[in-house]
Structure formats: structure tokens, C-alpha cells
N, C-alpha and C. Protein backbone atom coordinates (compact mmCIF):
# COMPACT_ATOMS: atom_id res chain seq x y z
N UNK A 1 -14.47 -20.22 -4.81
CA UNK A 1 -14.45 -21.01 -3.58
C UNK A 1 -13.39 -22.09 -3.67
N UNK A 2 -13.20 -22.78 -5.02
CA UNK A 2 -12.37 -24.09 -5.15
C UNK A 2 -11.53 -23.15 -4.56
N UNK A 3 -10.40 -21.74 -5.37
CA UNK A 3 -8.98 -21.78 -5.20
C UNK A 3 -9.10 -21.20 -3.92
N UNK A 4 -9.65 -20.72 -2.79
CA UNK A 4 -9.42 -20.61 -1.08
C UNK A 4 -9.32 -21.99 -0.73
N UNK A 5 -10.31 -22.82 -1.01
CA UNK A 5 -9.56 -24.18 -0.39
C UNK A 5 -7.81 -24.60 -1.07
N UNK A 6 -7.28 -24.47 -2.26
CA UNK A 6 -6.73 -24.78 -2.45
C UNK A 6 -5.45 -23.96 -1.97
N UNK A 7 -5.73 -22.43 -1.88
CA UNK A 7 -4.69 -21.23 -0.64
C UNK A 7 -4.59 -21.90 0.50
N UNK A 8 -5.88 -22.64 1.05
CA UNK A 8 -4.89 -23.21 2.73
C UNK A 8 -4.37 -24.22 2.29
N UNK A 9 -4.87 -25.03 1.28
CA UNK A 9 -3.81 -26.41 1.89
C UNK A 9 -2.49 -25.76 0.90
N UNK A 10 -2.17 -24.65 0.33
CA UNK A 10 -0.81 -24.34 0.36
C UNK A 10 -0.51 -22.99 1.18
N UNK A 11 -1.03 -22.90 2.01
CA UNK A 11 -0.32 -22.08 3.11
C UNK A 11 -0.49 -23.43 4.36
N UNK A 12 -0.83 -23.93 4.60
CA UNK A 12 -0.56 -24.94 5.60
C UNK A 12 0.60 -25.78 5.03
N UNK A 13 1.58 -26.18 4.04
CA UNK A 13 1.88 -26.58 3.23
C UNK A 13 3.44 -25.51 3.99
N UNK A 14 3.16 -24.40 3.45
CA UNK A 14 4.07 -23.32 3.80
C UNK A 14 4.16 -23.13 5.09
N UNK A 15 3.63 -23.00 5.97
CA UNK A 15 3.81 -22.50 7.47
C UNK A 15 4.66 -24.32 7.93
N UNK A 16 4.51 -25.55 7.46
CA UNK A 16 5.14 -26.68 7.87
C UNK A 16 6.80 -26.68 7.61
N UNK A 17 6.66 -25.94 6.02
CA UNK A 17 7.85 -25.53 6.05
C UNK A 17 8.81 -24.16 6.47
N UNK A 18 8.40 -23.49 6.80
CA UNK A 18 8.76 -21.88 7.05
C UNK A 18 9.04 -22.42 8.91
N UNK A 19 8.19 -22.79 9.70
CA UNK A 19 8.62 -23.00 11.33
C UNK A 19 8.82 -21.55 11.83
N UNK A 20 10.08 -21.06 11.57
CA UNK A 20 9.60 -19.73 12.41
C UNK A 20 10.42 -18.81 11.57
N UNK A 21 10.07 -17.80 11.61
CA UNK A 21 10.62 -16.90 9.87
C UNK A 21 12.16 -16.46 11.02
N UNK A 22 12.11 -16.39 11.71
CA UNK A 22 13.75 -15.85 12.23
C UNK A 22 15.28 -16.53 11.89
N UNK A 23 14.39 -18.26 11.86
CA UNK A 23 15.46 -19.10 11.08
C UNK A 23 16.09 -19.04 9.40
N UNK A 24 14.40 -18.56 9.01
CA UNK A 24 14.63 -18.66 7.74
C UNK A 24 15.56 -17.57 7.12
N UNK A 25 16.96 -17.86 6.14
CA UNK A 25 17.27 -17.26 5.72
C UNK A 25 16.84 -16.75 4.08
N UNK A 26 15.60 -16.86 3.83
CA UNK A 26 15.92 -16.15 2.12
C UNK A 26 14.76 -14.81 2.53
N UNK A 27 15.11 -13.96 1.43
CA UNK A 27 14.65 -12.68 1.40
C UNK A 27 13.15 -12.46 1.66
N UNK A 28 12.21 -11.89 1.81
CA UNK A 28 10.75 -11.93 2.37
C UNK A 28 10.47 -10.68 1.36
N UNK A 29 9.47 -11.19 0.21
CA UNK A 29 9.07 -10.05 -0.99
C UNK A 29 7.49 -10.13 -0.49
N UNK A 30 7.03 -8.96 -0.69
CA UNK A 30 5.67 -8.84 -1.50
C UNK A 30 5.28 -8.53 -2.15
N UNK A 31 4.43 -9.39 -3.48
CA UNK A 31 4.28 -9.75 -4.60
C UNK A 31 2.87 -8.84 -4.78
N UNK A 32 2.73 -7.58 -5.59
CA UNK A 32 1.68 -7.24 -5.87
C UNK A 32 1.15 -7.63 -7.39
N UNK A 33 0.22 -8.52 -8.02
CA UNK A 33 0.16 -8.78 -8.92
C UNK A 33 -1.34 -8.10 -9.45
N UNK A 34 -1.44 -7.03 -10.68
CA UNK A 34 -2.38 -6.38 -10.97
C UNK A 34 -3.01 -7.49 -12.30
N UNK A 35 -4.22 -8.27 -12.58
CA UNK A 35 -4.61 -9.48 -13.16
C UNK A 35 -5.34 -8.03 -14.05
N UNK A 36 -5.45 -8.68 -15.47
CA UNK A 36 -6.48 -8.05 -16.27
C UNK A 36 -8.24 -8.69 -16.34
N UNK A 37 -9.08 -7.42 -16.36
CA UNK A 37 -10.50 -8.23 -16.11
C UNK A 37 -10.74 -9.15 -17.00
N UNK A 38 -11.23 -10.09 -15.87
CA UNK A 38 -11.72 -11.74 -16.10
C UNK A 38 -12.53 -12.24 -15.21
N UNK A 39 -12.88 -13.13 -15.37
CA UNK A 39 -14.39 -13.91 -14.78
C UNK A 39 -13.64 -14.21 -13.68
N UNK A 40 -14.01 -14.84 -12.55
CA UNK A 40 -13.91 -15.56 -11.18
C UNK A 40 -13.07 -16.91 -12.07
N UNK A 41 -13.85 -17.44 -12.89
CA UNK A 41 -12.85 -18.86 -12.68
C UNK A 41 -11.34 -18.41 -13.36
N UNK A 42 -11.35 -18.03 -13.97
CA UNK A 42 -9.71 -17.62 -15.03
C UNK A 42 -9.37 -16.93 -14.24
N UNK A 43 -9.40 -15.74 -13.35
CA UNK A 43 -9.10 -15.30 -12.50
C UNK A 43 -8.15 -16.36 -11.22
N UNK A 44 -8.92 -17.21 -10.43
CA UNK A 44 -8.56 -18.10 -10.08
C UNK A 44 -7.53 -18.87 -10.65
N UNK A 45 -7.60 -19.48 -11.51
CA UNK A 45 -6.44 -20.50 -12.64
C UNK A 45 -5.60 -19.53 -12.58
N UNK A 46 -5.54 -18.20 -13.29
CA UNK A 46 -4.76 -17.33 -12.85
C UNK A 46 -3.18 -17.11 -12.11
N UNK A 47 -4.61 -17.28 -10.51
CA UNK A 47 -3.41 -16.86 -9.65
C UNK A 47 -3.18 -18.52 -9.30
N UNK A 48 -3.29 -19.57 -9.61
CA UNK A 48 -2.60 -20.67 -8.92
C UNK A 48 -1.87 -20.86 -9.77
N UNK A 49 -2.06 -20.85 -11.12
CA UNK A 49 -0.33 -20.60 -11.98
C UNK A 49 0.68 -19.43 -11.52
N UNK A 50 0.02 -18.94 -10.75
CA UNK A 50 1.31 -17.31 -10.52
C UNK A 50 1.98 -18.32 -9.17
N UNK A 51 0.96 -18.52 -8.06
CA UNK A 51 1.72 -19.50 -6.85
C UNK A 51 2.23 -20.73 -7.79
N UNK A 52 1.86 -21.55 -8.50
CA UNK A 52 2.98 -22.86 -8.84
C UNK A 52 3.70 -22.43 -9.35
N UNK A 53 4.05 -21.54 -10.16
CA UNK A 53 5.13 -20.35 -10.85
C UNK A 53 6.29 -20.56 -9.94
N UNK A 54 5.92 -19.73 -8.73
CA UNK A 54 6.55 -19.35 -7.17
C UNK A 54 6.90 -20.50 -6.73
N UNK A 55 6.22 -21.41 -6.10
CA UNK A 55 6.38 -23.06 -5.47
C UNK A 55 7.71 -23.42 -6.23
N UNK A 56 7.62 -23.41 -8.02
CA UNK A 56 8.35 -24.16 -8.53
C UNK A 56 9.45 -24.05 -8.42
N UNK A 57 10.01 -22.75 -8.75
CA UNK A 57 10.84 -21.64 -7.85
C UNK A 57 11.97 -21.93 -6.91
N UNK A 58 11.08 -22.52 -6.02
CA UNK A 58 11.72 -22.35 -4.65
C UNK A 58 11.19 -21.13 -3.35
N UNK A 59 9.82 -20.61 -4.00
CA UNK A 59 9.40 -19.60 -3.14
C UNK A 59 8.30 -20.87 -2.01
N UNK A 60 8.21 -19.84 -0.84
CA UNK A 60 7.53 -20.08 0.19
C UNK A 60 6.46 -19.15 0.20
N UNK A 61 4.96 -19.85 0.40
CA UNK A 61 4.33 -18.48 0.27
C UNK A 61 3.64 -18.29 2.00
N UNK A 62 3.61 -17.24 2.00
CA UNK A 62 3.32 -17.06 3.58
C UNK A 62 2.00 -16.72 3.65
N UNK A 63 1.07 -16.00 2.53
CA UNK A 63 -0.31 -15.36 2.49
C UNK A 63 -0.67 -14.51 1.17
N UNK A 64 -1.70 -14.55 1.07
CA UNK A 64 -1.71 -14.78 -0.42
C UNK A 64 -3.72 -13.48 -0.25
N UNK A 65 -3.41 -12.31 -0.25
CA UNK A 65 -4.73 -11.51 -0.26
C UNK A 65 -5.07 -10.67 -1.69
N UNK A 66 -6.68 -11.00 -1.89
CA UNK A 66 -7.25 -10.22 -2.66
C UNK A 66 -7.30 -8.94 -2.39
N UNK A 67 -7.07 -8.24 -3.11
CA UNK A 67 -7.06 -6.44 -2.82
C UNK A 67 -8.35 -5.63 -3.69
N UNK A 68 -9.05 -6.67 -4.49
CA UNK A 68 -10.16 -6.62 -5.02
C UNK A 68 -9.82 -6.12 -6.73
N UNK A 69 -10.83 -5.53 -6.60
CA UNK A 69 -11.04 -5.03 -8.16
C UNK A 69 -11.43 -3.46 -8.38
N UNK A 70 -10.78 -2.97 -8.44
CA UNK A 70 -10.25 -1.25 -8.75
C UNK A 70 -9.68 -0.83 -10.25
N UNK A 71 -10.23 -0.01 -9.89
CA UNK A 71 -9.57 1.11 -11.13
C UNK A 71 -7.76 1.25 -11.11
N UNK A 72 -6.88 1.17 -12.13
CA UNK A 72 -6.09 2.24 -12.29
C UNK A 72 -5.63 2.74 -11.89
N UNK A 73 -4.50 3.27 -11.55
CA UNK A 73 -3.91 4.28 -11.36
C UNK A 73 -3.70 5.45 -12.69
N UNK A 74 -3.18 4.55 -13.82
CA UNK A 74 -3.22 5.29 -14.93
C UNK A 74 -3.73 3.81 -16.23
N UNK A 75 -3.60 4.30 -17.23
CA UNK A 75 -4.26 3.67 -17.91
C UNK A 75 -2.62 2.53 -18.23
N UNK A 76 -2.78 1.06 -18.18
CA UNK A 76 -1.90 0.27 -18.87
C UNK A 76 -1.91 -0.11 -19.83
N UNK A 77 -1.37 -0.55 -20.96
CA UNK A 77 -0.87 -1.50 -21.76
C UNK A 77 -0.65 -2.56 -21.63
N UNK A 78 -1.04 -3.82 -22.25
CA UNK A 78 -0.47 -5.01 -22.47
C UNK A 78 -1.13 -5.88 -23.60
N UNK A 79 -0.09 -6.28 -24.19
CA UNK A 79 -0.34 -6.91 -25.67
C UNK A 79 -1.27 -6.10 -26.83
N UNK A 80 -1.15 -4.89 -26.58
CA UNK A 80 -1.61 -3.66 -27.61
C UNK A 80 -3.32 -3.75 -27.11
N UNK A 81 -3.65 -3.65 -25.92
CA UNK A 81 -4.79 -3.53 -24.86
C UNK A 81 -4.63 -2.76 -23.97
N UNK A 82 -5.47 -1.95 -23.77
CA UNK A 82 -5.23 -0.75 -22.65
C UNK A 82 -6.31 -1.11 -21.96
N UNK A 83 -5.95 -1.41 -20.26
CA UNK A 83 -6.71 -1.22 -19.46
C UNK A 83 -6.60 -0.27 -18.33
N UNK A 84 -8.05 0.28 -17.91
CA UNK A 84 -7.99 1.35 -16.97
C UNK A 84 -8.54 0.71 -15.82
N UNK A 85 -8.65 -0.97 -15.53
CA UNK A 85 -9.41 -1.13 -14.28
C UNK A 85 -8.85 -3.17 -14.24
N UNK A 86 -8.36 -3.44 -12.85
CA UNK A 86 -7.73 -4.76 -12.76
C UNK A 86 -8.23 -5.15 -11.15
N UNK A 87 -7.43 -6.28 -11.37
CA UNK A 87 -7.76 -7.41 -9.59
C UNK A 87 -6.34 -6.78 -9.38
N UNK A 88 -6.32 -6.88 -8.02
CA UNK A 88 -5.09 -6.44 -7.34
C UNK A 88 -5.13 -7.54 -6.68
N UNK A 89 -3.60 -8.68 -6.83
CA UNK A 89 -3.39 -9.22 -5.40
C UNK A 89 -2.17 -9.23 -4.92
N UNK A 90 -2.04 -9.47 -3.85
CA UNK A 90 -0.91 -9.34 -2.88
C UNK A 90 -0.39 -10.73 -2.46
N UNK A 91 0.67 -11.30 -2.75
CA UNK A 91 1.49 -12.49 -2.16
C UNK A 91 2.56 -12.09 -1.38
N UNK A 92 2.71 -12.41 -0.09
CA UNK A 92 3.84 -12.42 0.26
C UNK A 92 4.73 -13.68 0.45
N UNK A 93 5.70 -13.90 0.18
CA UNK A 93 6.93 -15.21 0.17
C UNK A 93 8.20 -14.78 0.63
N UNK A 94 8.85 -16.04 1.17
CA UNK A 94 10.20 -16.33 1.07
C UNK A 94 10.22 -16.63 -0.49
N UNK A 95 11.33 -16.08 -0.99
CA UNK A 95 12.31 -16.37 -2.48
C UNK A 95 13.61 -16.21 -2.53
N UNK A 96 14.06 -17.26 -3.23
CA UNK A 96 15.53 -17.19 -3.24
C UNK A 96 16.26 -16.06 -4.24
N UNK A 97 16.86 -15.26 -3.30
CA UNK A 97 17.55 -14.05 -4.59
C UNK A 97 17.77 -14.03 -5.70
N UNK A 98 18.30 -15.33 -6.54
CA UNK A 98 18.48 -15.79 -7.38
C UNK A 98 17.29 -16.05 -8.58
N UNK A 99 16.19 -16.34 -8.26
CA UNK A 99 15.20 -16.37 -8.78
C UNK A 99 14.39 -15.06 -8.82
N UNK A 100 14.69 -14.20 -8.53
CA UNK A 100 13.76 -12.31 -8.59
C UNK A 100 13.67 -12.95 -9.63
N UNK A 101 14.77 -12.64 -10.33
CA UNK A 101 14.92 -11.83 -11.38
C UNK A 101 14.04 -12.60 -12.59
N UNK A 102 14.30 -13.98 -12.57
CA UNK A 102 13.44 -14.55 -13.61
C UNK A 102 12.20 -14.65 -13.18
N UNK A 103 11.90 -14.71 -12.15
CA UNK A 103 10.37 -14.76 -11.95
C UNK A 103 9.49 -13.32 -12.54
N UNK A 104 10.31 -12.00 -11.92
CA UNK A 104 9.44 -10.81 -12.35
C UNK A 104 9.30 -11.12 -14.11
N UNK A 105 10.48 -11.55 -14.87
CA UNK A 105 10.54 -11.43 -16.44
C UNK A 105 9.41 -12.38 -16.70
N UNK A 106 9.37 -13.44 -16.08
CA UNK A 106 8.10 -14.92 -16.12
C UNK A 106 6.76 -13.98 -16.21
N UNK A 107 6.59 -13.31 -15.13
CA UNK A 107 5.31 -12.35 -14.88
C UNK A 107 4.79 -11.41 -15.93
N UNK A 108 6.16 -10.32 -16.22
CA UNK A 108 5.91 -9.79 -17.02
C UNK A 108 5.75 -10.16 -18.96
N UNK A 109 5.93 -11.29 -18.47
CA UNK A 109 5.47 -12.12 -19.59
C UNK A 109 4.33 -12.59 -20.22
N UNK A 110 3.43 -12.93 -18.73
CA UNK A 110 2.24 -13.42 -18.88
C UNK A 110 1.43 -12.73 -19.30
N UNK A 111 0.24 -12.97 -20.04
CA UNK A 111 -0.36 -12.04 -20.94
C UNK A 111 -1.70 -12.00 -20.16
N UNK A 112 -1.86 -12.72 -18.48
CA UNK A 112 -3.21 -12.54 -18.07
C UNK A 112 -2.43 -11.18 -16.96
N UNK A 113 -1.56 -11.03 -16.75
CA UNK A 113 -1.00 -9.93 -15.75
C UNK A 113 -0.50 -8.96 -16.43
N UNK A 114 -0.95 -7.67 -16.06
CA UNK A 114 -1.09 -6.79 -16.43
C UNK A 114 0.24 -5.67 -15.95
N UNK A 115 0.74 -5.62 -14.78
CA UNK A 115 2.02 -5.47 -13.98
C UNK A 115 1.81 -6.44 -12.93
N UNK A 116 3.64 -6.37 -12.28
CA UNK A 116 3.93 -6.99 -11.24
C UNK A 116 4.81 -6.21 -10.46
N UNK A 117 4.78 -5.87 -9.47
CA UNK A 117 5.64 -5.26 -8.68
C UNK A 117 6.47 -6.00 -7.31
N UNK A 118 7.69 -6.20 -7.25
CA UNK A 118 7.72 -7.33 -6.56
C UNK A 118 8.80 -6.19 -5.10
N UNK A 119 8.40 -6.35 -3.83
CA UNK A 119 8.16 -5.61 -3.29
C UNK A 119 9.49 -5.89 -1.60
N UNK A 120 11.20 -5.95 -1.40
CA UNK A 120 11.33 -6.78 -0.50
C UNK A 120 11.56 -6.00 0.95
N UNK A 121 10.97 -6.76 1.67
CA UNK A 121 10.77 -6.23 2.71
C UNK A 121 11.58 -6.77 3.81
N UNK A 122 11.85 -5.82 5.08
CA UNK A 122 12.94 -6.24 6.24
C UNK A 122 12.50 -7.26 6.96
N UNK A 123 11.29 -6.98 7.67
CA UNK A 123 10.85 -7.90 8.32
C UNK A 123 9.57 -7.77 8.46
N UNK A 124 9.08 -8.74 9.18
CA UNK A 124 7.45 -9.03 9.02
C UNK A 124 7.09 -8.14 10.70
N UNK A 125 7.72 -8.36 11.47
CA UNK A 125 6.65 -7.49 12.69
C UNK A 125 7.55 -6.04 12.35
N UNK A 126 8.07 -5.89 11.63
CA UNK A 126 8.90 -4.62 11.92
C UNK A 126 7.58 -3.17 11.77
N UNK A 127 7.79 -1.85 12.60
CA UNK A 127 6.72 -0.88 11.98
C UNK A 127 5.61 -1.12 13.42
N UNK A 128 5.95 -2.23 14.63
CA UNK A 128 4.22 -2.79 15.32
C UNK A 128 5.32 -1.99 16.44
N UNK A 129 4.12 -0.54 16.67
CA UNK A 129 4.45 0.07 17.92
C UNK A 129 3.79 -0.44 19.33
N UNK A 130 4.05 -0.11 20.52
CA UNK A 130 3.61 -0.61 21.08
C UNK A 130 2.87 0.98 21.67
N UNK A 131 1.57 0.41 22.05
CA UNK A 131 0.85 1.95 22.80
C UNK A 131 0.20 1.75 23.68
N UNK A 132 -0.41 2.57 24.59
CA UNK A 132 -1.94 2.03 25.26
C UNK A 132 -3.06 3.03 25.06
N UNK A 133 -4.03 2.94 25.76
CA UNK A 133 -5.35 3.00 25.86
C UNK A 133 -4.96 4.67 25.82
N UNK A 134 -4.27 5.29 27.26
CA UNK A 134 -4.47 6.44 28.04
C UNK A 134 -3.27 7.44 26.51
N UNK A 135 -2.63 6.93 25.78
CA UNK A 135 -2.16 8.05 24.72
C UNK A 135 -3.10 8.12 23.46
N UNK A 136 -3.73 6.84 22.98
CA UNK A 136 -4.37 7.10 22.15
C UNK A 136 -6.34 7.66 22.23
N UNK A 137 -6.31 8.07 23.81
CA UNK A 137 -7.73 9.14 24.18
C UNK A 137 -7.02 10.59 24.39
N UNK A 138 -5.90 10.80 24.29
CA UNK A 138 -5.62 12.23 24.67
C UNK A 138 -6.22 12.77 23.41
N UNK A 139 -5.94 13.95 23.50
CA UNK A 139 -6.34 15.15 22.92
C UNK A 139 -5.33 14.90 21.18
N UNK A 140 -5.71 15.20 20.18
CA UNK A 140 -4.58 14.53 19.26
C UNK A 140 -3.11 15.72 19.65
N UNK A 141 -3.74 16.83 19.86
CA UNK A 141 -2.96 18.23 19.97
C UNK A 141 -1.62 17.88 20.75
N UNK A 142 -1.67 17.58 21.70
CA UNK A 142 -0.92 16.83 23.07
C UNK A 142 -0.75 15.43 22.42
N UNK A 143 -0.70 14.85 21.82
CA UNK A 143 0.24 13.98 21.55
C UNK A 143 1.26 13.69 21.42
N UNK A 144 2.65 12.89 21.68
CA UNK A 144 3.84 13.12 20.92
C UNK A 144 3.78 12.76 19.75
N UNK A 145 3.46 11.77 19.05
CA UNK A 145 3.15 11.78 17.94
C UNK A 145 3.06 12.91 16.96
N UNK A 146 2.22 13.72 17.13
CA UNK A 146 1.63 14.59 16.45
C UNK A 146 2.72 15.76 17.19
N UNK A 147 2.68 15.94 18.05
CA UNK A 147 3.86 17.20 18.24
C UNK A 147 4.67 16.87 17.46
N UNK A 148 5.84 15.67 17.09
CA UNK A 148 7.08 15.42 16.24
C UNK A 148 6.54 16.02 14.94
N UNK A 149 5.44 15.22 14.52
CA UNK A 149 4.86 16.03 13.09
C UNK A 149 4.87 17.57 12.98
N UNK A 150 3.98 18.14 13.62
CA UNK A 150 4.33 19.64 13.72
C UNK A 150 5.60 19.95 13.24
N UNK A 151 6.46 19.63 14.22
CA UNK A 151 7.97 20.33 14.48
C UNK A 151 8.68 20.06 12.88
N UNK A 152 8.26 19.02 12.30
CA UNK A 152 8.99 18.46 10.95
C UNK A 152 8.14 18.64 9.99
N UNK A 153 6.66 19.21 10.04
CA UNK A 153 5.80 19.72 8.83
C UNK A 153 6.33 20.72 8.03
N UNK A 154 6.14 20.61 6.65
CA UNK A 154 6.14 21.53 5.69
C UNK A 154 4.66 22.00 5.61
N UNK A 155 4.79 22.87 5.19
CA UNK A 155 3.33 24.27 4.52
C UNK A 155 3.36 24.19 2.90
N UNK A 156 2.49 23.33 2.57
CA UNK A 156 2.67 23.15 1.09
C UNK A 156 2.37 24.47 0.63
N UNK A 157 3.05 24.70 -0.78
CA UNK A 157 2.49 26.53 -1.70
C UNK A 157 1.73 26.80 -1.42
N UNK A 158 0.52 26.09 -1.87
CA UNK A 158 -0.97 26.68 -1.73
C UNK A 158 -1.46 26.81 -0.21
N UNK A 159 -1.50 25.75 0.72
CA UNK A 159 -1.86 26.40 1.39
C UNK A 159 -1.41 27.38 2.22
N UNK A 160 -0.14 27.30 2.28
CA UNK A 160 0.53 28.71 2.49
C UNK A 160 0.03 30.04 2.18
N UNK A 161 -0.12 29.85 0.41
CA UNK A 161 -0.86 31.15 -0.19
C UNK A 161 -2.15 31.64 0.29
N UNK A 162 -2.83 30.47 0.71
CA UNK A 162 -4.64 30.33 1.29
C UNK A 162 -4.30 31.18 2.24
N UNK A 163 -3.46 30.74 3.32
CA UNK A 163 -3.10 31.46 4.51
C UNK A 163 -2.86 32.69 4.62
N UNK A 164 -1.86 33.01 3.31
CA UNK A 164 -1.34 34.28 3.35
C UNK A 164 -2.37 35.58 2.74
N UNK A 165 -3.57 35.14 1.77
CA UNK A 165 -4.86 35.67 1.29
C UNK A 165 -5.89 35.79 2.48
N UNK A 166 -5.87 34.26 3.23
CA UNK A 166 -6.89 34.75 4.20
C UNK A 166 -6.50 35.95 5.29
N UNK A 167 -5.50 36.08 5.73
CA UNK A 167 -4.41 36.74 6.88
C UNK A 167 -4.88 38.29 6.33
N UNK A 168 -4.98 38.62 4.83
CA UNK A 168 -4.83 40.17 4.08
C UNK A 168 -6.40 40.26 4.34
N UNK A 169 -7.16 39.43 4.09
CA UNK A 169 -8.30 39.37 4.03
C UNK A 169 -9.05 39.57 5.45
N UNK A 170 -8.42 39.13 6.47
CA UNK A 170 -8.71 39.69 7.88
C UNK A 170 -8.30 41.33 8.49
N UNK A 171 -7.21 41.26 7.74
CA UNK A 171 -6.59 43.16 7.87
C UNK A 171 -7.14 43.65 6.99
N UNK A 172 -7.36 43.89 5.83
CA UNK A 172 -8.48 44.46 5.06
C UNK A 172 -9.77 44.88 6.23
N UNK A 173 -10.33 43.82 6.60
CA UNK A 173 -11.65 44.13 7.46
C UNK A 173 -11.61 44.60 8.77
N UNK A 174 -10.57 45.06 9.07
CA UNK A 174 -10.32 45.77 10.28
C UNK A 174 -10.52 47.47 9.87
N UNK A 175 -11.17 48.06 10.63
CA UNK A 175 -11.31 49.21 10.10
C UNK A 175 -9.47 50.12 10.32
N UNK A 176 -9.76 51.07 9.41
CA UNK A 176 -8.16 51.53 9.85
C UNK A 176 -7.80 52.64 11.15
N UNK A 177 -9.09 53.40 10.95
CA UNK A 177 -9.21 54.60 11.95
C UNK A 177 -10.85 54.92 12.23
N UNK A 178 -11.53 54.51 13.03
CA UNK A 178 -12.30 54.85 13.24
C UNK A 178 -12.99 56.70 13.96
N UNK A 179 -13.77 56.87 13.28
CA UNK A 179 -13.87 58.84 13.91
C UNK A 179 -14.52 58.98 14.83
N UNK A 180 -14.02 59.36 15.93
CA UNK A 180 -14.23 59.76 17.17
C UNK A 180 -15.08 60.85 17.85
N UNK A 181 -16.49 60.70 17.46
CA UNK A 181 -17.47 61.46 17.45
C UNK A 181 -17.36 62.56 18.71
N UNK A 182 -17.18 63.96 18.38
CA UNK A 182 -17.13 65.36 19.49
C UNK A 182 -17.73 64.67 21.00
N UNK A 183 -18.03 65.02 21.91
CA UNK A 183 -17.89 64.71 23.21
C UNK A 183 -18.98 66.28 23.31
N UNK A 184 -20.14 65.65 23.51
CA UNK A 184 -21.27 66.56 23.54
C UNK A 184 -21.76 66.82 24.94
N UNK A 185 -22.02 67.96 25.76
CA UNK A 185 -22.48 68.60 26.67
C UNK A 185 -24.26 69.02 26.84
């Protein structure tokens, strides 16, 4: 509970300085940071050393989300410790180009983070389609959406093969010639 109070008063902190991201010129990353299991409070301490890390920097942080606590993808390493299960969180910031580079080495340094993936992105509304009500009740079939897909789908091997087994498997059960019983008087 302490470090959410302490996320707004540094995202209120950040939005005083940021004003409107169109002005701002430095790069816009998002920071996925995978934490090794730990209690709620070290957890916490944690990530406000990863943001004063950032602050110190010269980063701006814009939002700062828990992605929870999951498994793995594959099993990691760090400091001759293998873990198969971490906190995932997500920061996004302004950072000055200049600083990537030592910050990811800072990260991958730390012995409570497990990876860091630092992530830069074009823009923040970029990707927001605009739609309404009457395309997203059609039929999915009749969509354009979904028509473009069609037209540009691949048929992965297998199910191709499924297809091409079930298809033999329907002509198989067709009879080939059925006998045409005499025509009785």
C-alpha cells in the first residue's frame, strides 16, 4: 500500500513535468522488469530503487503497472539461481538516449531483477482504431477485418495435413459404385 501512494505522488510529479507528450522530445520506452520471488515489502523497495534508478537518470515516468506474478517463460538464471516463476512489471518513461544503455547494464546488474527488457516505442495513441457499434455486431465472416486476414492467411503443416486426412477420409466413405438391383415385374 505504502509504494502506490508513493507511484502517484511520482506520477503526479511526472505528468507536471511531461505537459503534453507531443512537445516532449526524448524517446518513450517500456520498461518490462521481471523481479525474483520476494515478499510484498522487498518487492516494493525493489521497484522504487528501479524508479529512483530512472528519476536519477533523467527518465520521466509516465505509469508504472503490476503484471503480477507468473511463471516463466523458460527457466532463468541469476547469480547461479534458477528461477522458473517472477513479478512482472511494466514502466513506461521518457529517457534520454544516452542513458539506455547504462541503465539496462545498472538493471542487469541488480541481483533482485531477474531480466529487463527495455522496450521503445513510436507513440503512445498510435495502434487506437476508430470503429462503431454497427461493424463490430456484424457477422465476424463479413467483416473487413477478417476478410483482409483470410486473403493474407497461411495454412500451417498440420493443419493442412488434418485437412488433407480428413478430405481422404470423406472419399473413402463414399461408396464407389453402388449395385443396381434388376428391375422386377
Amino acid at each position: 500500500m505504502q509504494w502506490i501512494i508513493e507511484e502517484e505522488i511520482v506520477l503526479q510529479h511526472n505528468i507536471n513535468c511531461l505537459c503534453f507528450r507531443e512537445n516532449f522530445t526524448m524517446p518513450f520506452y517500456d520498461i518490462i522488469l521481471i523481479m525474483k520471488p520476494m515478499l510484498k515489502a522487498d518487492l516494493a523497495s525493489t521497484i522504487k530503487r528501479c524508479c529512483v534508478k530512472l528519476l536519477d537518470n533523467g527518465a520521466v515516468l509516465t505509469s508504472m503497472n503490476s503484471m503480477g506474478y507468473k511463471d516463466l517463460p523458460f527457466k532463468m538464471k541469476k547469480d547461479q539461481s534458477a528461477y522458473i516463476t517472477g513479478s512482472y512489471i511494466l514502466l513506461s518513461c521518457a529517457l534520454p538516449f544516452q542513458k539506455y544503455k547504462q541503465l539496462s547494464g545498472e538493471f542487469r546488474r541488480d541481483s533482485d531483477i531477474i531480466h529487463s527488457y527495455f522496450k521503445y516505442v513510436e507513440s503512445q495513441n498510435a495502434g487506437v482504431n476508430e470503429c462503431t457499434i454497427e461493424e463490430e455486431l456484424e457477422i465476424p465472416a463479413y467483416r473487413k477485418s477478417v476478410a483482409k486476414l483470410r486473403q493474407t492467411q497461411k495454412v500451417g503443416r498440420h493443419a493442412r495435413m488434418y485437412a488433407e486426412s480428413r478430405i481422404r477420409e470423406i472419399k473413402r466413405a463414399i461408396p464407389k459404385s453402388a449395385t443396381i438391383a434388376p428391375f422386377r415385374e
